[in-house]
C-alpha atoms as a PDB file:
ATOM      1  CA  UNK A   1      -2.636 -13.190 -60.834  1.00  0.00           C
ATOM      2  CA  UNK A   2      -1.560 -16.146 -58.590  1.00  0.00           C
ATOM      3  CA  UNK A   3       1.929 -14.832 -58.294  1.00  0.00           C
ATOM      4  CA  UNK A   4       0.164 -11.113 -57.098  1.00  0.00           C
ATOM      5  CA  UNK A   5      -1.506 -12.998 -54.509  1.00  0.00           C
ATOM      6  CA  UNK A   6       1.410 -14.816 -53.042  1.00  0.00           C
ATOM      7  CA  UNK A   7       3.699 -11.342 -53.261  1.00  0.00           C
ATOM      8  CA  UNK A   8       0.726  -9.311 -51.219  1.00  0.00           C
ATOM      9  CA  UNK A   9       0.412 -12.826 -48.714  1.00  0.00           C
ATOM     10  CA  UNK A  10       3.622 -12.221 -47.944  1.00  0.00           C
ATOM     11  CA  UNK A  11       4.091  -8.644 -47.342  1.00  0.00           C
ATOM     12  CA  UNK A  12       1.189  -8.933 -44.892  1.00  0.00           C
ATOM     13  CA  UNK A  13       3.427 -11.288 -43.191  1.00  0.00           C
ATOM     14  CA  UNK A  14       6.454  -9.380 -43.300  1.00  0.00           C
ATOM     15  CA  UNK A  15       4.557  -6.563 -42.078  1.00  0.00           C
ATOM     16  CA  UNK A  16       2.728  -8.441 -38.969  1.00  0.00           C
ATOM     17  CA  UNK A  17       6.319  -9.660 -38.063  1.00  0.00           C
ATOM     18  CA  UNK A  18       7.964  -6.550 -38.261  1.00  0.00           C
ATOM     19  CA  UNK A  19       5.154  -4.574 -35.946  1.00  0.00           C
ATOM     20  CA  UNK A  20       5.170  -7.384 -34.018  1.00  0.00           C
ATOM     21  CA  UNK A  21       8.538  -7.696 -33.196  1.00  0.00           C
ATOM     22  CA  UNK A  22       8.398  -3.569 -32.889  1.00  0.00           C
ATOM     23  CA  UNK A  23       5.518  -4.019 -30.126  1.00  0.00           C
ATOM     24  CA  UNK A  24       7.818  -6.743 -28.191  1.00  0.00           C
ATOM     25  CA  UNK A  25      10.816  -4.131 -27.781  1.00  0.00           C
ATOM     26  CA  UNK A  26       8.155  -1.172 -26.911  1.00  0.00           C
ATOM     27  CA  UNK A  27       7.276  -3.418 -24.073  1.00  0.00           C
ATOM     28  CA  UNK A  28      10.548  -4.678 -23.287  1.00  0.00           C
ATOM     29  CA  UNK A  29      11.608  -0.884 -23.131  1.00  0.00           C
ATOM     30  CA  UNK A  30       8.410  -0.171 -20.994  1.00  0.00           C
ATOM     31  CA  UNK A  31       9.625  -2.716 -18.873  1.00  0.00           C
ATOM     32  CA  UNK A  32      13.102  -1.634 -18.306  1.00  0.00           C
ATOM     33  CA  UNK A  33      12.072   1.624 -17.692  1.00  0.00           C
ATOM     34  CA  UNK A  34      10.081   0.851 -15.079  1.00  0.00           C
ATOM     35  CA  UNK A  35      11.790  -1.412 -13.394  1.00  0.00           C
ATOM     36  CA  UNK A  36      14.887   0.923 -13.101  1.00  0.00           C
ATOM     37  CA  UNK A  37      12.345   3.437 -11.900  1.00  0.00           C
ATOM     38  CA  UNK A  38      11.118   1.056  -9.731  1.00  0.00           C
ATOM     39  CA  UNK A  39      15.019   0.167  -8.244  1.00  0.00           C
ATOM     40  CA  UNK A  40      15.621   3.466  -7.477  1.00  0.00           C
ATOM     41  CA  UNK A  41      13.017   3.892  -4.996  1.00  0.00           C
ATOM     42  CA  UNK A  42      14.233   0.672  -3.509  1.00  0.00           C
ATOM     43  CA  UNK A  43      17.609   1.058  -3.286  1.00  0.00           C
ATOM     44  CA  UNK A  44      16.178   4.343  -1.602  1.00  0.00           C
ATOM     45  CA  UNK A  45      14.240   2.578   0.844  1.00  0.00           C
ATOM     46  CA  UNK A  46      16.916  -0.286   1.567  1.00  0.00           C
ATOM     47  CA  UNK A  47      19.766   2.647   2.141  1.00  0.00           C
ATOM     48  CA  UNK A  48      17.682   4.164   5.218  1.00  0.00           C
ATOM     49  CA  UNK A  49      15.927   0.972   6.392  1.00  0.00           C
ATOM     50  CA  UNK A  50      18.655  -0.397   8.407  1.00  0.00           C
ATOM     51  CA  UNK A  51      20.227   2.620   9.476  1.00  0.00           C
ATOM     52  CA  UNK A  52      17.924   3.680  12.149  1.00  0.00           C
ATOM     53  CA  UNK A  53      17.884   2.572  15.394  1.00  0.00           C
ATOM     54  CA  UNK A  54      14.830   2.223  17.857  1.00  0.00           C
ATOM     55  CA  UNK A  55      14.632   4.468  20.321  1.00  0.00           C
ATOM     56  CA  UNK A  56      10.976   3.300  21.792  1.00  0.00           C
ATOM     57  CA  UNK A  57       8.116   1.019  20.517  1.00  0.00           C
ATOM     58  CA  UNK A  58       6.671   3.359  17.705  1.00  0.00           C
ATOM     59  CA  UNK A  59       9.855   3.606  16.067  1.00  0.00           C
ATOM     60  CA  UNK A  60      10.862   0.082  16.435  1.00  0.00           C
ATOM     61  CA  UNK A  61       7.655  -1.213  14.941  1.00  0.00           C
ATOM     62  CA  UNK A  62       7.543   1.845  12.161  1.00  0.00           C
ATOM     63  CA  UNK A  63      10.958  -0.130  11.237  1.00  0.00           C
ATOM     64  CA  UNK A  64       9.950  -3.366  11.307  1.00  0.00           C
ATOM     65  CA  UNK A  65       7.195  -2.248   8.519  1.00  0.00           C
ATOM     66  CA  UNK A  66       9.650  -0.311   6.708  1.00  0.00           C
ATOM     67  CA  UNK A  67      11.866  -3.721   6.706  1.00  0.00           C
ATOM     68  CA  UNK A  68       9.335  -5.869   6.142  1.00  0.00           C
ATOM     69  CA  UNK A  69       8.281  -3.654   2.743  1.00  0.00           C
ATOM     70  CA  UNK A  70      11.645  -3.595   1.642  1.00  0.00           C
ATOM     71  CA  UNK A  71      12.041  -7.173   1.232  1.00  0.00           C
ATOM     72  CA  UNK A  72       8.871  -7.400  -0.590  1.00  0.00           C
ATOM     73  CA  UNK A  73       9.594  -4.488  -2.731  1.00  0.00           C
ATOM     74  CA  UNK A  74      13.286  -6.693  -3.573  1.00  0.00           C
ATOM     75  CA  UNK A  75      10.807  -9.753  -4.416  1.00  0.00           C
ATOM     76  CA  UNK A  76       8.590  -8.144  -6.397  1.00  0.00           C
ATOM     77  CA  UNK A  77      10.896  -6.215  -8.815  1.00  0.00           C
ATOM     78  CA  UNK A  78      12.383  -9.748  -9.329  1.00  0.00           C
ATOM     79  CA  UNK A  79       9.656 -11.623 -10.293  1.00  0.00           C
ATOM     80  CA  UNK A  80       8.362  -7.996 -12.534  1.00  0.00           C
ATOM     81  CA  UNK A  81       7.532  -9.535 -15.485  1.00  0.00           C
ATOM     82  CA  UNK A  82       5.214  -6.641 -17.051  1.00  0.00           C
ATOM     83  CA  UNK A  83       5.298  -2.717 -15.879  1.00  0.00           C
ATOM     84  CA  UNK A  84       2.644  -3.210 -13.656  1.00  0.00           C
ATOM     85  CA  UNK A  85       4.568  -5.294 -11.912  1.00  0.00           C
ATOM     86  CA  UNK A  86       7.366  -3.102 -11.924  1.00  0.00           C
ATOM     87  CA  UNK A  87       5.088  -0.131 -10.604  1.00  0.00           C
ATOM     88  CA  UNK A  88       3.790  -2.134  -7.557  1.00  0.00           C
ATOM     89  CA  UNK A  89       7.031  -3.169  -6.094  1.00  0.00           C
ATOM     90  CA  UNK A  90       7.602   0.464  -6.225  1.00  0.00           C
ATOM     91  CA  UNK A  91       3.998   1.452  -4.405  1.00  0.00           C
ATOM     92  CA  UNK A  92       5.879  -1.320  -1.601  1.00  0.00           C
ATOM     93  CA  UNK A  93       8.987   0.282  -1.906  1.00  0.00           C
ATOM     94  CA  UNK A  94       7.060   4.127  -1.079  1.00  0.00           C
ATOM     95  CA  UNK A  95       5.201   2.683   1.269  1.00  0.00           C
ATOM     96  CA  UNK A  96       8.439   1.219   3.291  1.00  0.00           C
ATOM     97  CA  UNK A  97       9.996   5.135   2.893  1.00  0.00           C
ATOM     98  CA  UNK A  98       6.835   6.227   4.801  1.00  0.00           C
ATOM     99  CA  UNK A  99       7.180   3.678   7.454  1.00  0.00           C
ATOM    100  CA  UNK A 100      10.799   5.416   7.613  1.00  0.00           C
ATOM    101  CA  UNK A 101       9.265   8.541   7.915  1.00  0.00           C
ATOM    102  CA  UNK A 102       7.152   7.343  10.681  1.00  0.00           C
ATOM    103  CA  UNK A 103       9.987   6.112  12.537  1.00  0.00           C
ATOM    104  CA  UNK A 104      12.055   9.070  12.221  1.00  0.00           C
ATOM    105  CA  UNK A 105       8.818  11.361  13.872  1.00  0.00           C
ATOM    106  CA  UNK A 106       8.681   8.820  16.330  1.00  0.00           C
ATOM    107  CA  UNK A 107      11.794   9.414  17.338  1.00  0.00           C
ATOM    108  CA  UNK A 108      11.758  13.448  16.851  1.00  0.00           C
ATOM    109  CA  UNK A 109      14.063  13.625  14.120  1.00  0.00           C
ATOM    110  CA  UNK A 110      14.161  15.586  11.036  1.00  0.00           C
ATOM    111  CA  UNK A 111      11.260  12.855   8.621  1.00  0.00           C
ATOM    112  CA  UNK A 112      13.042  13.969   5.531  1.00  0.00           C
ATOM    113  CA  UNK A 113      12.460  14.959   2.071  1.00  0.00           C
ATOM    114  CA  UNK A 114       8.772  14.429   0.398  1.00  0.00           C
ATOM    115  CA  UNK A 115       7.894  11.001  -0.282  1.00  0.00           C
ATOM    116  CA  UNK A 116       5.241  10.909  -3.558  1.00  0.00           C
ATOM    117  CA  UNK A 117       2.070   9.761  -2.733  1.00  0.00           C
ATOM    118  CA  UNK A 118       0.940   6.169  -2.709  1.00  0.00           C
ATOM    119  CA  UNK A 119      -2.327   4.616  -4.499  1.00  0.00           C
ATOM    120  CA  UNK A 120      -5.503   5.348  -2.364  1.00  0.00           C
ATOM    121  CA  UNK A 121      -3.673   7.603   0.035  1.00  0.00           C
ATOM    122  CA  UNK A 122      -5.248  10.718  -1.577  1.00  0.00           C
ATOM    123  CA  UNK A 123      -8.836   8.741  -0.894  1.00  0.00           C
ATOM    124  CA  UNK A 124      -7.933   7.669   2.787  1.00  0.00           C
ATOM    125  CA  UNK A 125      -7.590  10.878   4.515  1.00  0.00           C
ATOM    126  CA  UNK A 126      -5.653  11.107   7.928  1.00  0.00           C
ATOM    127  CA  UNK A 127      -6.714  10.915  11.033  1.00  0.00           C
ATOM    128  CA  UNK A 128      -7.135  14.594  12.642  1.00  0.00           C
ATOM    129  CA  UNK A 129      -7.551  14.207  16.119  1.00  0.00           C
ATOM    130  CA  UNK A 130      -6.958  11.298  19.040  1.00  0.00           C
ATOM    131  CA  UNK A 131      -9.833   9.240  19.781  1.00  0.00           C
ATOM    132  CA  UNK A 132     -10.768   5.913  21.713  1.00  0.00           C
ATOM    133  CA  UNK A 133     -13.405   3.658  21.392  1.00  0.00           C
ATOM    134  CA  UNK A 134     -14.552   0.530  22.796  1.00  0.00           C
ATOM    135  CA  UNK A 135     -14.626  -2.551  20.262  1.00  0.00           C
ATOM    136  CA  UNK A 136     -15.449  -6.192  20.895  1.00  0.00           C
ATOM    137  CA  UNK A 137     -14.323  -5.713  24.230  1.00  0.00           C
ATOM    138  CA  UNK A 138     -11.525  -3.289  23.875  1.00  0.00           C
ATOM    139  CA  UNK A 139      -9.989   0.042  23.495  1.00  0.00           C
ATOM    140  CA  UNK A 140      -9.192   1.261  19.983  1.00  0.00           C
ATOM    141  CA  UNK A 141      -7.182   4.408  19.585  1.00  0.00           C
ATOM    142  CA  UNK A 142      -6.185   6.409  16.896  1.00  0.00           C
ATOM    143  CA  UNK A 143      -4.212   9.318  16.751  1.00  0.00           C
ATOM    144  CA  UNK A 144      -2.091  11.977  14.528  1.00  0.00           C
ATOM    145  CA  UNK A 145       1.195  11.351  16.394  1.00  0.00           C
ATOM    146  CA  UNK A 146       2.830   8.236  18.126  1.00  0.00           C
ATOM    147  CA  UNK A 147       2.646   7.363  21.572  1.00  0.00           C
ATOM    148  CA  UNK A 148       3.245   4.709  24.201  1.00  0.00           C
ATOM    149  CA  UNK A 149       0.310   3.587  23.341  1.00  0.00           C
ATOM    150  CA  UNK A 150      -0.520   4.370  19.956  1.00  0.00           C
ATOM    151  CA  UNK A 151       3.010   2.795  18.628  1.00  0.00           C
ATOM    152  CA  UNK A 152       1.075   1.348  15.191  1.00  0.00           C
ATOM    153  CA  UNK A 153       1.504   3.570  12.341  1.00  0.00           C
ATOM    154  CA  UNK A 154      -0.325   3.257   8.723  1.00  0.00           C
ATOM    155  CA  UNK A 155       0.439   5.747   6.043  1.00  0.00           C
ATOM    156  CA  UNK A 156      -2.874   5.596   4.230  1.00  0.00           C
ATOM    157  CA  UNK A 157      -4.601   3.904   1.665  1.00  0.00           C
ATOM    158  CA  UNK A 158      -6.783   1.022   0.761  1.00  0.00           C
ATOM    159  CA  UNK A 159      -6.840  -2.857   2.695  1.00  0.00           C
ATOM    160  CA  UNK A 160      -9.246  -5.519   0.594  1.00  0.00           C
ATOM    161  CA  UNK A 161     -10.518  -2.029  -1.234  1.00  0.00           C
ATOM    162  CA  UNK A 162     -11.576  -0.162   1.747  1.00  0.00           C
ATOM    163  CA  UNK A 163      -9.718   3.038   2.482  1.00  0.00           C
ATOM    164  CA  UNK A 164      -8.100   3.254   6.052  1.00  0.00           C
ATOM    165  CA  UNK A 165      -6.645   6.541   7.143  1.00  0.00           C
ATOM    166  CA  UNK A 166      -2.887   7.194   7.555  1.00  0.00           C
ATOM    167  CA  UNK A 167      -2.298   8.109  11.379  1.00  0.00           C
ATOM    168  CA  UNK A 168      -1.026   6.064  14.995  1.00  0.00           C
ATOM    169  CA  UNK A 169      -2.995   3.428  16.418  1.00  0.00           C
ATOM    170  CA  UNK A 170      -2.691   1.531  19.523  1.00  0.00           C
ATOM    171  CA  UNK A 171      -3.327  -1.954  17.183  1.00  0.00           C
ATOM    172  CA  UNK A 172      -3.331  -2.627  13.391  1.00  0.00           C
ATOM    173  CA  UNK A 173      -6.880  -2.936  13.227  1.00  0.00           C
ATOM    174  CA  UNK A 174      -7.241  -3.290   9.464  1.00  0.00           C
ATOM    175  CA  UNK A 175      -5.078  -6.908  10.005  1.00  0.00           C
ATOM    176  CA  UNK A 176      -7.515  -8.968   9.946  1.00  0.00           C
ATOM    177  CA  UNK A 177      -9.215  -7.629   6.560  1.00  0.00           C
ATOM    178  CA  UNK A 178      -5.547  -7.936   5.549  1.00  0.00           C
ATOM    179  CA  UNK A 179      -5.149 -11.585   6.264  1.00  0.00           C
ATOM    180  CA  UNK A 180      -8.759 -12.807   5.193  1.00  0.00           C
ATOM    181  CA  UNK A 181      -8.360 -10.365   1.817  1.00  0.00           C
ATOM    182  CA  UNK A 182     -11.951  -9.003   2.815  1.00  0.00           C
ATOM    183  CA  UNK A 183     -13.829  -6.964   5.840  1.00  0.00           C
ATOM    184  CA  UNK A 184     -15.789  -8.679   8.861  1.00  0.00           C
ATOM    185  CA  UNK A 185     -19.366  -7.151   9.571  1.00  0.00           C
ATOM    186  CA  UNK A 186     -18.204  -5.330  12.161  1.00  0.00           C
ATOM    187  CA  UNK A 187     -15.541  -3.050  10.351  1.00  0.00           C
ATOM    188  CA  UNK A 188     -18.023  -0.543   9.431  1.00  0.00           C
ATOM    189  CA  UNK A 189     -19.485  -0.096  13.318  1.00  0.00           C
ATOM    190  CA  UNK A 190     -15.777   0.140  14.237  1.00  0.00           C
ATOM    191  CA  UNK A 191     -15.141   2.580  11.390  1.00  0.00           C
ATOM    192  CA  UNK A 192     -18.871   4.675  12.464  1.00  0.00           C
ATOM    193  CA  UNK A 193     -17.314   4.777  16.104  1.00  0.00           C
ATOM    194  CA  UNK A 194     -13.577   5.767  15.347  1.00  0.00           C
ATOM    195  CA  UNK A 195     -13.656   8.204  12.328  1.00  0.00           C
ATOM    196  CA  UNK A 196     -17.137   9.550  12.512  1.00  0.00           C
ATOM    197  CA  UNK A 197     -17.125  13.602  12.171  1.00  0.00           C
ATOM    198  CA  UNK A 198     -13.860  13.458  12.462  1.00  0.00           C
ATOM    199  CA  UNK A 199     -11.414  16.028  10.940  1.00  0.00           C
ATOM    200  CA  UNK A 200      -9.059  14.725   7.981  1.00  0.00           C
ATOM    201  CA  UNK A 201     -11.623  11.932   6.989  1.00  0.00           C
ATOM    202  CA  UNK A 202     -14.178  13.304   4.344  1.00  0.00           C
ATOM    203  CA  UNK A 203     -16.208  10.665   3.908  1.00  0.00           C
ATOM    204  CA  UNK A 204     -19.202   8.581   6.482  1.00  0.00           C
ATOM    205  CA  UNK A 205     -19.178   4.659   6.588  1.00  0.00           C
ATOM    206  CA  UNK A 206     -21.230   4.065   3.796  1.00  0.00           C
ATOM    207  CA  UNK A 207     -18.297   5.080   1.896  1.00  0.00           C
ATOM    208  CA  UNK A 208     -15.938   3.387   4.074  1.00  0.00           C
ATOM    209  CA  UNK A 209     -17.937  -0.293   3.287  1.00  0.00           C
ATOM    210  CA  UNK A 210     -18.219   0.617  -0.728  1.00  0.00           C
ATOM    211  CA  UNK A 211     -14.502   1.710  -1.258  1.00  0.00           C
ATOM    212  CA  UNK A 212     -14.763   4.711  -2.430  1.00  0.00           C
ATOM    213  CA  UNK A 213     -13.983   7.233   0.066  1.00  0.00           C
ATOM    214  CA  UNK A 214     -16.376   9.990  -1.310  1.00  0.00           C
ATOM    215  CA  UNK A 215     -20.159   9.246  -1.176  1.00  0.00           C
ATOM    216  CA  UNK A 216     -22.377   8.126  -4.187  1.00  0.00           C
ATOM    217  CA  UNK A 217     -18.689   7.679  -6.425  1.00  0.00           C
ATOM    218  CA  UNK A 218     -17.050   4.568  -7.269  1.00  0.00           C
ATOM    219  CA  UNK A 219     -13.742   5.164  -8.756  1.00  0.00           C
ATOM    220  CA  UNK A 220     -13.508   1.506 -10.156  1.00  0.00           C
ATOM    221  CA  UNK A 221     -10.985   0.618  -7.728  1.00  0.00           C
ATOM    222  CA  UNK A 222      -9.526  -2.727  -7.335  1.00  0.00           C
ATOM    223  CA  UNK A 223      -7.421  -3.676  -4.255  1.00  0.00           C
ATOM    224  CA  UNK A 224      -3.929  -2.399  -5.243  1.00  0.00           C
ATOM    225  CA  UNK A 225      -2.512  -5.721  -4.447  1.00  0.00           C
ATOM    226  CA  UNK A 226      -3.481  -6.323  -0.906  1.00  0.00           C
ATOM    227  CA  UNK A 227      -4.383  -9.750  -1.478  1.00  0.00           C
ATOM    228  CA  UNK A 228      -2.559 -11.964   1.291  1.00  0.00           C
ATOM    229  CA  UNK A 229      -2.388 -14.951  -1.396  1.00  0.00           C
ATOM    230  CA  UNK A 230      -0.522 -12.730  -3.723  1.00  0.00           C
ATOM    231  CA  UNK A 231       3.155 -11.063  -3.015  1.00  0.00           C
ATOM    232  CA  UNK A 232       2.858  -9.087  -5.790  1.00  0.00           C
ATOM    233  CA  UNK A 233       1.747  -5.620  -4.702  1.00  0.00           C
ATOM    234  CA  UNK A 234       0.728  -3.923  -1.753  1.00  0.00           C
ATOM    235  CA  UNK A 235       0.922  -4.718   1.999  1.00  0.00           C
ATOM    236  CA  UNK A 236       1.011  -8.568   2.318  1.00  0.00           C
ATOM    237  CA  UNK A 237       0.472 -10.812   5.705  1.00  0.00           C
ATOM    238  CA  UNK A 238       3.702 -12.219   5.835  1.00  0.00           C
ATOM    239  CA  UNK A 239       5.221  -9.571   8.574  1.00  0.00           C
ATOM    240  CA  UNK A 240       5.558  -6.329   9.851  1.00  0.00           C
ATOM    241  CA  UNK A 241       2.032  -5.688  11.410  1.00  0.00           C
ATOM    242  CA  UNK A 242       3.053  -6.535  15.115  1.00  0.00           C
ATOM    243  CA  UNK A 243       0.349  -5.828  17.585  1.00  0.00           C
ATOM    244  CA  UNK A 244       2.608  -5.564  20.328  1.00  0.00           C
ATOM    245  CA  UNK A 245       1.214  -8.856  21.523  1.00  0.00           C
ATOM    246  CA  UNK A 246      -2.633  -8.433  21.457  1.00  0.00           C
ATOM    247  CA  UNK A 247      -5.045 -10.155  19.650  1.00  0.00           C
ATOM    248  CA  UNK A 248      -7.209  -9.851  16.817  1.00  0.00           C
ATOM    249  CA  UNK A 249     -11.279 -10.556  16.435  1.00  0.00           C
ATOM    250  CA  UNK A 250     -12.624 -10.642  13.007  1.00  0.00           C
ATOM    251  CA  UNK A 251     -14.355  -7.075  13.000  1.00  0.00           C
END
């Protein structure tokens, strides 16, 4: 009986070894497959990125974000050590191709092929129309195409979990939630005053200051990375936001 106790002992070890070691190459596949997935998109990104040449202050900023993605996307996929990691240096890497595409409407040339959609972009919205309004003491503009003086481009999604719609903006007004990781109490006046009825943004401030971009609904978001502590996904504060020179208040 002693001997059918040791024989059964150790096929329940054989067994947890062998679907063990079968779970280890499942993720090591999962992990080469998206990090190759990831790479393409990169190499994507880094074969446009330095092609372009400013024409005028949109464009050159668009590329300095586009730039400034690509190296994070190249520091990210080499520090991937799961395939969630894998999948946010690509989200950096998409982002950086929209920036491209930004910089190529900037400058009135053809923006290219589709670029997939990035996390909370759907959410977001776009802005629909131009607008300024007057904020701590100055004039915030957004609008759906660049100008001289709305050379700041986002391409949509969510900063410390609040969505911020893709369009042109005469400064990066979302920076500051970027760099602190988390929204000032005057974010949600600024968003009330800048979005409110507009066209392309479905959803009021309440759902601007909860995260969910559609009212009474929390997805269960988290913030996709954009914490400025952490390179490993989404935007980071280590470049590419240039405000042309102006300076930021903690909304």
């Amino acid at each position: 009986m002693l001997w059918w106790l040791i024989v059964i002992v150790i096929v329940c070890v054989v067994a947890l070894l062998y679907l063990r070691a079968e779970q280890n190459k499942r993720n090591a596949r999962e992990l080469e497959e998206a990090q190759a997935d990831a790479r393409v998109t990169i190499e994507r990104l880094g074969g446009q990125v330095y092609q372009l040449t400013p024409r005028n202050e949109a464009a050159r900023q668009a590329l300095a974000d586009a730039s400034e993605r690509y190296n994070a996307a190249g520091g990210q996929i080499d520090r991937a050590s799961s395939p969630t990691r894998a999948r946010l240096a690509k989200q950096s890497a998409l982002e950086g191709l929209y920036y491209i595409r930004a910089a190529r409407i900037a400058m009135d040339m053809d923006p290219g092929p589709p670029i997939p959609a990035i996390d909370g972009q759907d959410i977001a919205g776009t802005v629909g129309e131009r607008r300024t309004v007057a904020h701590n003491g100055r004039a915030i503009t957004a609008s759906p195409s660049p100008s001289v003086d709305t050379p700041n481009y986002f391409p949509g999604g969510r900063v410390a979990g609040r969505p911020v719609p893709a369009g042109w903006y005469s400064e990066p007004w979302w920076k500051p939630a970027l760099i602190a990781g988390a929204w000032g109490a005057g974010s949600v006046l600024l968003f009330t005053t800048l979005f409110a009825g507009m066209g392309g943004v479905g959803y009021d401030a309440q759902a601007f200051e909860n995260g969910t971009g559609e009212s009474g609904v929390d997805p269960g978001y988290d913030q996709d990375g954009f914490d400025p502590g952490d390179n490993s996904g989404g935007y980071d504060s280590g470049g590419g936001f240039d405000s042309g020179g102006g300076g930021f208040d903690a909304f």
